[in-house]
PDB file of N, CA and C in Angstrom:
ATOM      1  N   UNK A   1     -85.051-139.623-121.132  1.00  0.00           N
ATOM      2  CA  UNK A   1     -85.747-139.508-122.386  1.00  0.00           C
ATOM      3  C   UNK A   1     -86.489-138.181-122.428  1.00  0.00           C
ATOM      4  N   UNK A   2     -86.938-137.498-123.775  1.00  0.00           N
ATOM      5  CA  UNK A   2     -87.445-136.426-123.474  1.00  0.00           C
ATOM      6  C   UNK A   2     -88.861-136.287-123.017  1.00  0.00           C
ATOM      7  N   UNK A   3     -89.063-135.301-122.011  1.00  0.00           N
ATOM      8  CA  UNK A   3     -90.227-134.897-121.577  1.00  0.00           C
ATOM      9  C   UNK A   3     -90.196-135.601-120.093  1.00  0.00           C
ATOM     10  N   UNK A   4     -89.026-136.155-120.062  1.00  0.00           N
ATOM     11  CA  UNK A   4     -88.571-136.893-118.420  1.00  0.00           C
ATOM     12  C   UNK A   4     -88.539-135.828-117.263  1.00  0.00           C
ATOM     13  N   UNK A   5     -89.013-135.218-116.450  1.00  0.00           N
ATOM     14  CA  UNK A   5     -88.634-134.837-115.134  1.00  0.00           C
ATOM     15  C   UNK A   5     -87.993-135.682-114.063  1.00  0.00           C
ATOM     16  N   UNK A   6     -86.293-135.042-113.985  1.00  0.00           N
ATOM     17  CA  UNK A   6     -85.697-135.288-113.146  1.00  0.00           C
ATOM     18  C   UNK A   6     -84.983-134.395-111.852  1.00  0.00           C
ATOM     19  N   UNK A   7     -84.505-135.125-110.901  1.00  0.00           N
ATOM     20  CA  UNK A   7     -83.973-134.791-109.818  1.00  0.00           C
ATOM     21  C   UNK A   7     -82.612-134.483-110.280  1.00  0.00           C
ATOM     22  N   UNK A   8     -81.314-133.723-110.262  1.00  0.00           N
ATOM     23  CA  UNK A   8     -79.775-133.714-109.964  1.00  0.00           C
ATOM     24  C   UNK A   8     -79.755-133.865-108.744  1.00  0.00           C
ATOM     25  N   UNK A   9     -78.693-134.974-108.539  1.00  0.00           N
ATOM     26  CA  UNK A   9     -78.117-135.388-107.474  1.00  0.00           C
ATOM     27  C   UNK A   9     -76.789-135.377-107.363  1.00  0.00           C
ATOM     28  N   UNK A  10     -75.761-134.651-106.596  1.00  0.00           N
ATOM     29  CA  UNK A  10     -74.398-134.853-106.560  1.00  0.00           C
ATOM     30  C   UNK A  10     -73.929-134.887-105.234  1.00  0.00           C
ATOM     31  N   UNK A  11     -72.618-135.269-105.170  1.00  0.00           N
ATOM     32  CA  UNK A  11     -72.179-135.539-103.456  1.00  0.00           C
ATOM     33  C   UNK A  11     -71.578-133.557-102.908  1.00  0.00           C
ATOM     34  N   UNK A  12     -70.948-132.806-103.981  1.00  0.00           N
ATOM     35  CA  UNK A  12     -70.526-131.764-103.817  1.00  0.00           C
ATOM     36  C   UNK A  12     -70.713-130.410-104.417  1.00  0.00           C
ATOM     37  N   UNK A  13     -71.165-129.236-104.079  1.00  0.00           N
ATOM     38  CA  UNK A  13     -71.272-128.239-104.666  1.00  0.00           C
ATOM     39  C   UNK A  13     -70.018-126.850-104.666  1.00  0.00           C
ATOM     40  N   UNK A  14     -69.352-126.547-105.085  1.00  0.00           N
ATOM     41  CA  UNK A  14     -68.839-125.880-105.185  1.00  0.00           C
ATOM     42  C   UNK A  14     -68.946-124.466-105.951  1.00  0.00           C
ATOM     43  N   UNK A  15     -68.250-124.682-107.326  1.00  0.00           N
ATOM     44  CA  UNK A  15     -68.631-123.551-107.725  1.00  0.00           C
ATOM     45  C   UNK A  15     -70.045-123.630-108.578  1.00  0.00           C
ATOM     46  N   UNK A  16     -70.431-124.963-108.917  1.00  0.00           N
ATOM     47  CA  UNK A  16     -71.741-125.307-109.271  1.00  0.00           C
ATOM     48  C   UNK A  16     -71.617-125.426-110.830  1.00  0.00           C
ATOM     49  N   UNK A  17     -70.746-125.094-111.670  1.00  0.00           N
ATOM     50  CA  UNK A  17     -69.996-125.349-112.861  1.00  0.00           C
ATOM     51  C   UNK A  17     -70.731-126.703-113.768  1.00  0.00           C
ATOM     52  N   UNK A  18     -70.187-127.706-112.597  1.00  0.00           N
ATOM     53  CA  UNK A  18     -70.778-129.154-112.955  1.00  0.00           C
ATOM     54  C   UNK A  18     -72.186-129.248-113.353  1.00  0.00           C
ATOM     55  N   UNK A  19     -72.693-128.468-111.958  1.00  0.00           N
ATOM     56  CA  UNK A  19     -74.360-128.401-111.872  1.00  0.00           C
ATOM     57  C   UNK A  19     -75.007-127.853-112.965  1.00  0.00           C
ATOM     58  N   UNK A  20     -74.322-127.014-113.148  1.00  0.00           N
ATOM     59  CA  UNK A  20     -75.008-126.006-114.582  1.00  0.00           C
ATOM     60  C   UNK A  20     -74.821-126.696-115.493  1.00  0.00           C
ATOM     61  N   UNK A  21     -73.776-127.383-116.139  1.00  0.00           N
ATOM     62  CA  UNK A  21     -73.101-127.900-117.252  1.00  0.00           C
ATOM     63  C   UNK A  21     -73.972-129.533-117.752  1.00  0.00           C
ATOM     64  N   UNK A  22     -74.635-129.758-116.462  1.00  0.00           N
ATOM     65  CA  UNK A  22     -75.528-131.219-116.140  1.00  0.00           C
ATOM     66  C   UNK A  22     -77.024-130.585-116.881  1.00  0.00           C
ATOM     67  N   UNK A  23     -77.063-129.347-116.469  1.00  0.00           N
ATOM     68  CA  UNK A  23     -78.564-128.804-116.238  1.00  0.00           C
ATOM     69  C   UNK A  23     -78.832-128.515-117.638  1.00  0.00           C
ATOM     70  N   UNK A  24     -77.854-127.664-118.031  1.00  0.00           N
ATOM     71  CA  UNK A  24     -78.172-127.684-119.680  1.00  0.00           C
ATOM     72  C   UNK A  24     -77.849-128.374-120.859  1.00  0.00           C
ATOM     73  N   UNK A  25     -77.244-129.285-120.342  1.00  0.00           N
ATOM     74  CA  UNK A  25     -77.164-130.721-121.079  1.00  0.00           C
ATOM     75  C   UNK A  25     -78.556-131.143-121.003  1.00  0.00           C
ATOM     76  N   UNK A  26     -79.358-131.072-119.704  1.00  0.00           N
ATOM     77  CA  UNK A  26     -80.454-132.626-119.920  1.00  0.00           C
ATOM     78  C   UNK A  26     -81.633-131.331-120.519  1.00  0.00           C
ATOM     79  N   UNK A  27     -81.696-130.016-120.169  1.00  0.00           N
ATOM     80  CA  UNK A  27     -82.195-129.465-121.032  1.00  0.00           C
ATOM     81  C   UNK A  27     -82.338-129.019-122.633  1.00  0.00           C
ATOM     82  N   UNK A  28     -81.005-129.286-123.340  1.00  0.00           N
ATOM     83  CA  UNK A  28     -80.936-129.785-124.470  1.00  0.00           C
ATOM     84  C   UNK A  28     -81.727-130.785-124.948  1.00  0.00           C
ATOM     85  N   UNK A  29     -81.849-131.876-123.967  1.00  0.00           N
ATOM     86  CA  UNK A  29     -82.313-132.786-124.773  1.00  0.00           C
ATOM     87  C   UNK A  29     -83.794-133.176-124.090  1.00  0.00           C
ATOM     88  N   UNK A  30     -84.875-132.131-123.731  1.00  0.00           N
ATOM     89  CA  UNK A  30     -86.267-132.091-123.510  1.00  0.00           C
ATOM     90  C   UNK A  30     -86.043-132.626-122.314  1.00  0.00           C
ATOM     91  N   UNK A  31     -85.608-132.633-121.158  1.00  0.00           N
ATOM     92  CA  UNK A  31     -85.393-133.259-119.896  1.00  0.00           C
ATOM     93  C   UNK A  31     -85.370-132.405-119.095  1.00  0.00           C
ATOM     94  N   UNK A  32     -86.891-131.986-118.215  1.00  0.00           N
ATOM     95  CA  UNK A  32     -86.773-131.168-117.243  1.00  0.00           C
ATOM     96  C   UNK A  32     -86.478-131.374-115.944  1.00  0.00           C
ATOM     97  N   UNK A  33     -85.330-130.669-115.454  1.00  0.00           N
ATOM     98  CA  UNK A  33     -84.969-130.640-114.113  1.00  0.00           C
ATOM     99  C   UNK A  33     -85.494-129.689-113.107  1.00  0.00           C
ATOM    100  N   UNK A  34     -86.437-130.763-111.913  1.00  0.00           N
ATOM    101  CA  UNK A  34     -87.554-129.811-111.152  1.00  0.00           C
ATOM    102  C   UNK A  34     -86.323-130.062-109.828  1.00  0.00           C
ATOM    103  N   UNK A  35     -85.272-130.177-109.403  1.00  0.00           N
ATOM    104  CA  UNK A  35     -84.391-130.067-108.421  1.00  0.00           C
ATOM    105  C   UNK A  35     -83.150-130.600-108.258  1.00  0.00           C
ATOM    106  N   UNK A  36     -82.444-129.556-107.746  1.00  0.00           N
ATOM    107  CA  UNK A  36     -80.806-130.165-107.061  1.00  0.00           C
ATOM    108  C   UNK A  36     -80.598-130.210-106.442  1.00  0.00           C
ATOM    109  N   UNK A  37     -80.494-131.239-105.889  1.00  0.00           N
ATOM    110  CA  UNK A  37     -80.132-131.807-104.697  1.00  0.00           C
ATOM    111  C   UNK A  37     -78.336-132.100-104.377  1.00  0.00           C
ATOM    112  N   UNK A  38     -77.495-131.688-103.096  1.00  0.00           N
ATOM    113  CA  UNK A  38     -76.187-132.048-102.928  1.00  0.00           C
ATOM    114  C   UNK A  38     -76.054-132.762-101.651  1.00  0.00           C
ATOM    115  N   UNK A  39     -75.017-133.199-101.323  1.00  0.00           N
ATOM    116  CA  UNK A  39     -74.701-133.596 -99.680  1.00  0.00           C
ATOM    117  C   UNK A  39     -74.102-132.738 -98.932  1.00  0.00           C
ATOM    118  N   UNK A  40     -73.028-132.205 -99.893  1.00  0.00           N
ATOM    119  CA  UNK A  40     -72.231-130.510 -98.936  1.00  0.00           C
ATOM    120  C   UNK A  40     -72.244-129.576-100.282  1.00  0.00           C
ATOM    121  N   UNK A  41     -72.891-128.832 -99.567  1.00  0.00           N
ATOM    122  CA  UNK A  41     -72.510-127.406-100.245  1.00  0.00           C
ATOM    123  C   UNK A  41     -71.703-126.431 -99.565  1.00  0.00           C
ATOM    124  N   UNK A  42     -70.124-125.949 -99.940  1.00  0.00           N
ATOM    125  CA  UNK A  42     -69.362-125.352 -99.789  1.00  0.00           C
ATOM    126  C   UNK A  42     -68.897-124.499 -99.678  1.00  0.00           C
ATOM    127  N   UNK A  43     -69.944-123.690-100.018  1.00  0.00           N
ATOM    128  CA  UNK A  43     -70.348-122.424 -99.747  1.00  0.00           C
ATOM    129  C   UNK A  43     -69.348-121.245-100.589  1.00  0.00           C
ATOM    130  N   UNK A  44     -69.171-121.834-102.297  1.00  0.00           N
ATOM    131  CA  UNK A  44     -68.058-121.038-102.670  1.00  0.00           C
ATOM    132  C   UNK A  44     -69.093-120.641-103.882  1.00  0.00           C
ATOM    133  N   UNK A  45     -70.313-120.666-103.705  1.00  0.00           N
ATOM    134  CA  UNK A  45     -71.110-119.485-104.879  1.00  0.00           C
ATOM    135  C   UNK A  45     -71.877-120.531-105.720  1.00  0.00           C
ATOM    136  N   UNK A  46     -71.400-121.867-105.606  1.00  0.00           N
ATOM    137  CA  UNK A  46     -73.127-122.765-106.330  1.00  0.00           C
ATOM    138  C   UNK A  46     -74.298-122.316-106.282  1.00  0.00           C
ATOM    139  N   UNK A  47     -74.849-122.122-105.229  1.00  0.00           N
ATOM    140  CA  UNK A  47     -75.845-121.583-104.789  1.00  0.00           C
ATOM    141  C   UNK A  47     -76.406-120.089-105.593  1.00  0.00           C
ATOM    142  N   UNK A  48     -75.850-119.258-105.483  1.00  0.00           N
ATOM    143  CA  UNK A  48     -76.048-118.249-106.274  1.00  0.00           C
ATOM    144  C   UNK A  48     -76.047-118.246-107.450  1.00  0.00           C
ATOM    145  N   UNK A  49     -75.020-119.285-108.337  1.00  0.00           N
ATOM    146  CA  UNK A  49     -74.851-119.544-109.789  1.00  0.00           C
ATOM    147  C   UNK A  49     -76.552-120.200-110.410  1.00  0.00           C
ATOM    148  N   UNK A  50     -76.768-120.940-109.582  1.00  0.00           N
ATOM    149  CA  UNK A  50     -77.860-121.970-109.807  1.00  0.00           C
ATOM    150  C   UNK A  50     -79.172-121.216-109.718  1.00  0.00           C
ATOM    151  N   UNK A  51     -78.497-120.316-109.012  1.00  0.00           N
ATOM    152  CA  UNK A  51     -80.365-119.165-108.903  1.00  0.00           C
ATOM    153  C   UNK A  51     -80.644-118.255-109.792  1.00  0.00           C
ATOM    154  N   UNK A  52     -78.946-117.995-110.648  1.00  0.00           N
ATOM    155  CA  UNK A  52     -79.237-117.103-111.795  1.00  0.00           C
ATOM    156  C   UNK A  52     -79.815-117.857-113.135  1.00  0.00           C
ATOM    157  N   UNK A  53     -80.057-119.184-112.630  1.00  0.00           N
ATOM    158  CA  UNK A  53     -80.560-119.545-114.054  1.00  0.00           C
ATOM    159  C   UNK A  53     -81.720-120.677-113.532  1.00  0.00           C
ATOM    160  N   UNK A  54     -82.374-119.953-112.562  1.00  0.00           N
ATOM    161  CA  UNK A  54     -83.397-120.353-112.016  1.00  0.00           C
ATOM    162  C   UNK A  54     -83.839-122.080-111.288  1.00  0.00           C
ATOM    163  N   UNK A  55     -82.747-122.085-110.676  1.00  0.00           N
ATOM    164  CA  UNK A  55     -82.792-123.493-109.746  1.00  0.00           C
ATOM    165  C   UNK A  55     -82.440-122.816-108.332  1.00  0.00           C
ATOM    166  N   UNK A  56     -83.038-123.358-107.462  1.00  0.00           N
ATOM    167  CA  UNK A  56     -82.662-123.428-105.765  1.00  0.00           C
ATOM    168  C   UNK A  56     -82.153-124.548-105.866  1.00  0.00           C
ATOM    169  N   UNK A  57     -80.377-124.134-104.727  1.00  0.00           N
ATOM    170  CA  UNK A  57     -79.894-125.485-104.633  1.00  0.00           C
ATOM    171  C   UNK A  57     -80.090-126.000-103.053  1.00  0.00           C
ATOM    172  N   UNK A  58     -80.367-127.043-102.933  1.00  0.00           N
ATOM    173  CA  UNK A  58     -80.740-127.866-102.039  1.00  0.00           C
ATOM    174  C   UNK A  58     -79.417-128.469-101.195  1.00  0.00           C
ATOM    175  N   UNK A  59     -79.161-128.161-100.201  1.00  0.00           N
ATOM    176  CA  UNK A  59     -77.801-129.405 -99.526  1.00  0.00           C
ATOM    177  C   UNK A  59     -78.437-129.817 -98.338  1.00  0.00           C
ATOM    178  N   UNK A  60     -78.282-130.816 -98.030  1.00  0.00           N
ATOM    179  CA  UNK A  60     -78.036-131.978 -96.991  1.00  0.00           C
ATOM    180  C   UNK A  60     -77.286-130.901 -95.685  1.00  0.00           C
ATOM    181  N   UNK A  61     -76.202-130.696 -95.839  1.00  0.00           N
ATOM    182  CA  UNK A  61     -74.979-130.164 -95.290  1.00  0.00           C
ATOM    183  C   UNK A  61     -74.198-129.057 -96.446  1.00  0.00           C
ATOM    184  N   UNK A  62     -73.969-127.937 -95.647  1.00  0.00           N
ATOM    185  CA  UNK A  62     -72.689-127.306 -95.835  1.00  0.00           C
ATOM    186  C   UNK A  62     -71.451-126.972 -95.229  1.00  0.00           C
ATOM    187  N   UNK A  63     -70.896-126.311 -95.774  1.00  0.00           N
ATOM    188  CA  UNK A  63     -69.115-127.033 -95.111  1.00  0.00           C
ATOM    189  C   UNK A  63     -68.895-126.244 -93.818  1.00  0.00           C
ATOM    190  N   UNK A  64     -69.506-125.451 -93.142  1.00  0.00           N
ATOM    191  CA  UNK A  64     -69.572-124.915 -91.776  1.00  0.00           C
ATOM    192  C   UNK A  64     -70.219-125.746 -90.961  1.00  0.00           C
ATOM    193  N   UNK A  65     -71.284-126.955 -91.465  1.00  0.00           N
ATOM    194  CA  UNK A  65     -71.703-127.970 -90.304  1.00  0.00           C
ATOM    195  C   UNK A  65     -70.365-128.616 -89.937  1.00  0.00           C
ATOM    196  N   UNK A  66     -69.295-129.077 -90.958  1.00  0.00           N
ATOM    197  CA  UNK A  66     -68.494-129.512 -90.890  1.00  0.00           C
ATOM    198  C   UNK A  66     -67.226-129.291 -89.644  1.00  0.00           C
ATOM    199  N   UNK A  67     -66.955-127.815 -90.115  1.00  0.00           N
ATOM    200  CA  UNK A  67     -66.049-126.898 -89.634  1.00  0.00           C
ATOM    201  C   UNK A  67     -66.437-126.465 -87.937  1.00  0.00           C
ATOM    202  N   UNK A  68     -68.031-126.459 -87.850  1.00  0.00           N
ATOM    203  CA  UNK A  68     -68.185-126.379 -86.364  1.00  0.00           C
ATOM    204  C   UNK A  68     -67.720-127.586 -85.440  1.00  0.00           C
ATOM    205  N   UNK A  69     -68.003-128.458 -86.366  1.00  0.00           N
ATOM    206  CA  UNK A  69     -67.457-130.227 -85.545  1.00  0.00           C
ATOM    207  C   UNK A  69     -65.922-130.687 -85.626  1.00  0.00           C
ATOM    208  N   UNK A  70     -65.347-129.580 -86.352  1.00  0.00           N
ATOM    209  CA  UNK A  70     -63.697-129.637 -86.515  1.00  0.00           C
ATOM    210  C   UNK A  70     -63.561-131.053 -87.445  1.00  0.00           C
ATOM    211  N   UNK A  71     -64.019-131.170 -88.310  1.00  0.00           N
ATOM    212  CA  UNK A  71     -64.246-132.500 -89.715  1.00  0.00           C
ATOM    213  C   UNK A  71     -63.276-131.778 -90.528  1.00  0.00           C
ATOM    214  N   UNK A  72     -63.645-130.384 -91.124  1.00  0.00           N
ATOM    215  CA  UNK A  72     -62.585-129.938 -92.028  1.00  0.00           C
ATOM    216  C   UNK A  72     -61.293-128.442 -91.498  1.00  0.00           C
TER     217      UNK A  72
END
């Protein structure tokens, strides 16, 4: 609802497309988003996308924790 502060939460970051596309949707509609939060970030430029329009993105994991443990 408007004037809501929320969290984004997703399982994956990539090119961050989604993230942005979420972000100015709930900003359209008076819904401020104070963080994004992911589980892997992938390290293919979310991160940077999300800072040009003033969010730090947050991961859990990115895909080199992965890659050191031979997962991907």
């Amino acid at each position: 609802k408007k004037g809501s502060r929320v969290v984004v939460i997703d399982d994956v970051a990539t090119s961050g497309a989604s993230l942005i596309e979420t972000i100015l949707s709930l900003r359209k509609k008076g819904i401020k988003v104070k963080m994004v939060v992911v589980l892997v970030d992938r390290n293919e430029g979310a991160k940077e996308r999300l800072r040009k329009i003033g969010y730090k993105l947050y991961s859990i994991f990115n895909i080199e924790d992965f890659r050191k443990r031979q997962l991907v």
